[in-house]
C-alpha atoms as a PDB file:
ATOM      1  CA  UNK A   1      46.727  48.491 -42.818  1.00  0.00           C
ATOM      2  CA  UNK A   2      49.689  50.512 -42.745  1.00  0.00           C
ATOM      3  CA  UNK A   3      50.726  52.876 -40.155  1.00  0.00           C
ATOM      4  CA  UNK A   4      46.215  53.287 -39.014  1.00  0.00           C
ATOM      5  CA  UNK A   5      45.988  51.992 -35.397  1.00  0.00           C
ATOM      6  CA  UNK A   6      43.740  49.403 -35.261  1.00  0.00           C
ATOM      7  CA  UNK A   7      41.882  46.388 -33.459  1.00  0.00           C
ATOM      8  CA  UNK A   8      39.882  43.810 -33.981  1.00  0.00           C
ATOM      9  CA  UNK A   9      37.574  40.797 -32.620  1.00  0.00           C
ATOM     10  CA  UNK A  10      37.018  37.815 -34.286  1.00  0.00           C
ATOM     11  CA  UNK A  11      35.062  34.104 -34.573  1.00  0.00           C
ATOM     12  CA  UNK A  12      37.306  31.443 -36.216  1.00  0.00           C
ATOM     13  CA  UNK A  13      35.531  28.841 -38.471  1.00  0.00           C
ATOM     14  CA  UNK A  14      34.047  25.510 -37.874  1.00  0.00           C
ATOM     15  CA  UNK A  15      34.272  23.137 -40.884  1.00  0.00           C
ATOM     16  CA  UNK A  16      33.339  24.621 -43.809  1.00  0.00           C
ATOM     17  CA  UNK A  17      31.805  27.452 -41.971  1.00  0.00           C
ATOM     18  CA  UNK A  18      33.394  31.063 -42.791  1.00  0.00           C
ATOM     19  CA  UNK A  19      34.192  32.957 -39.482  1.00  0.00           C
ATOM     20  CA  UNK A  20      33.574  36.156 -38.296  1.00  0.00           C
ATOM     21  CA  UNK A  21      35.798  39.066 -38.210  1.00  0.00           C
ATOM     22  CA  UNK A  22      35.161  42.647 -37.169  1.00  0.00           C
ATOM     23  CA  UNK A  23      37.664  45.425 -37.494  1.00  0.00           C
ATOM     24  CA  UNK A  24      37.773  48.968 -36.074  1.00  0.00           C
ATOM     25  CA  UNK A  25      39.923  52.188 -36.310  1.00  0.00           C
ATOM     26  CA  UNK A  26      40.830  52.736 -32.500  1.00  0.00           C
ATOM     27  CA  UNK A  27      42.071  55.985 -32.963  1.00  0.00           C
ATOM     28  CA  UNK A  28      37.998  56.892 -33.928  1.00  0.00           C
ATOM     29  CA  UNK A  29      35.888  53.952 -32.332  1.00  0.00           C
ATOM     30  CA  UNK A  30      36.376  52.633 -28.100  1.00  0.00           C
ATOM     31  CA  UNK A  31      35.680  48.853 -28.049  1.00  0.00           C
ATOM     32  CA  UNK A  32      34.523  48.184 -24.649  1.00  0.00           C
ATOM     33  CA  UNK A  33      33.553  44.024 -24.978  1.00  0.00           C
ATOM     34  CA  UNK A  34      33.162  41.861 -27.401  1.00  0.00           C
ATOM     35  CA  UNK A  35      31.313  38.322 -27.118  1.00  0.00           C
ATOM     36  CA  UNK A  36      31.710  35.351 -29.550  1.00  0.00           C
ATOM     37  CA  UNK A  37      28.481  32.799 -29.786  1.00  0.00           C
ATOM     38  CA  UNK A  38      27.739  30.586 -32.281  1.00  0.00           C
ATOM     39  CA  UNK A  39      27.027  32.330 -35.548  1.00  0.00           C
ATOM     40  CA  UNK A  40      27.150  36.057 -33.715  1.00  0.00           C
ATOM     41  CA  UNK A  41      30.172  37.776 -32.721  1.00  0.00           C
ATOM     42  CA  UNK A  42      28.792  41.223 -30.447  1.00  0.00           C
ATOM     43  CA  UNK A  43      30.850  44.253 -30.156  1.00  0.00           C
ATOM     44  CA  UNK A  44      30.089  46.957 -27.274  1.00  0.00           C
ATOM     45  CA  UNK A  45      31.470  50.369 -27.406  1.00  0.00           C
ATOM     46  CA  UNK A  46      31.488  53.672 -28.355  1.00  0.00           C
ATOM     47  CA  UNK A  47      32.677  56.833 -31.122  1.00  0.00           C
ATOM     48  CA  UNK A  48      35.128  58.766 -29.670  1.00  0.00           C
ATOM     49  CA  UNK A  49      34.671  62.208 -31.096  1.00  0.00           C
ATOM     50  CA  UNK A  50      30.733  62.094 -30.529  1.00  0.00           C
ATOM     51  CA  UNK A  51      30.689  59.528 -27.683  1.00  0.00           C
ATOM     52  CA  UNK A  52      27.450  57.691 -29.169  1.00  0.00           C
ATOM     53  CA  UNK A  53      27.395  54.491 -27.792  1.00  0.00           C
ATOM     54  CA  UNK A  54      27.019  51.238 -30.323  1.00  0.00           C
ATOM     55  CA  UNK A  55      26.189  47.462 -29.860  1.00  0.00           C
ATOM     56  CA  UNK A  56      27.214  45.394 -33.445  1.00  0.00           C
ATOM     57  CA  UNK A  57      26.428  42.283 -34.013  1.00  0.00           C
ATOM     58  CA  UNK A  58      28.511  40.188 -37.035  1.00  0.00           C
ATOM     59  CA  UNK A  59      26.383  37.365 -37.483  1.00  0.00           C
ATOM     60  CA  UNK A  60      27.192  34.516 -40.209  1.00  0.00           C
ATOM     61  CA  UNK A  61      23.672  32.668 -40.568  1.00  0.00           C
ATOM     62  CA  UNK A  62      23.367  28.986 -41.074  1.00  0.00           C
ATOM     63  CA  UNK A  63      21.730  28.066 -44.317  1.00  0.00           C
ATOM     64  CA  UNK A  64      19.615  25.204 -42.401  1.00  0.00           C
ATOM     65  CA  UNK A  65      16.033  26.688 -42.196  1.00  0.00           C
ATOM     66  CA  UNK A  66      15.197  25.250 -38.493  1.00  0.00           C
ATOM     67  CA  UNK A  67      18.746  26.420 -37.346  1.00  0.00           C
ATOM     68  CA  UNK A  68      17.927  30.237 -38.840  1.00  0.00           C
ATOM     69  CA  UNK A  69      15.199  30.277 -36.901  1.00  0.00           C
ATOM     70  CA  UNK A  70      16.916  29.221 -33.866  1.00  0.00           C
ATOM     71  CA  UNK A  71      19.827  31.940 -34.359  1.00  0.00           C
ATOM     72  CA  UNK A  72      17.205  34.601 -35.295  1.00  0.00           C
ATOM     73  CA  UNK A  73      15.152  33.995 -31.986  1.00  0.00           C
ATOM     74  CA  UNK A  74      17.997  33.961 -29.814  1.00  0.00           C
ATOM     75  CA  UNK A  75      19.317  37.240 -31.742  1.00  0.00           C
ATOM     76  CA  UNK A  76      15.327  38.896 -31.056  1.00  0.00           C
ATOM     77  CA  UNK A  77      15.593  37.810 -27.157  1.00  0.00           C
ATOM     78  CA  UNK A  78      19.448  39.240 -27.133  1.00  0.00           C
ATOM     79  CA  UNK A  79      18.021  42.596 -28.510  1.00  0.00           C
ATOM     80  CA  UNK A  80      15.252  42.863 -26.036  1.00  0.00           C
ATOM     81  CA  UNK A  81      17.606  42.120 -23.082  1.00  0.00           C
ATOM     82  CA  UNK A  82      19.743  44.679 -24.452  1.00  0.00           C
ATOM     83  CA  UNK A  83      16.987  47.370 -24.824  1.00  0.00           C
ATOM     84  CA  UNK A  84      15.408  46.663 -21.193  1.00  0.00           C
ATOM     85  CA  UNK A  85      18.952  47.445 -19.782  1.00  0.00           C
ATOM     86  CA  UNK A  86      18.523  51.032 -21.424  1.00  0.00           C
END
């Protein structure tokens, strides 16, 4: 990465599962919290320059069917949580 300031948040694997790794230039993006779930790793923050606010979420889906749909409906009721708090 050489002399860039940087951060980052990640998920380690389980198994054979990849994990989850999200990286940011700190000098351009404020990284407020960051939550790590099964299959989901969240980032909260904001650009510095313009001071938009951001929520990412890294997610690394199962390739069972029945568990997809499990992550996907806890990622829908996540997202409506989030926009009721706006």
């Amino acid at each position: 990465w050489g002399s860039s300031h940087h951060a980052f948040s990640y998920r380690p694997s389980v198994g054979a599962s990849g994990g989850l790794l999200t990286l940011w230039d700190s000098s351009e993006v404020e990284v407020w919290s960051t939550e790590s779930y099964e299959h989901v790793l969240w980032c909260s923050g904001r650009f510095i320059q313009s001071g938009e606010e951001f929520i990412l979420a890294n997610i690394y889906a199962p390739c069972d069917d029945g568990a997809k749909q499990v992550l996907w409906g806890s990622l829908s009721a996540r997202i409506q949580e989030l926009g009721r708090k706006r």
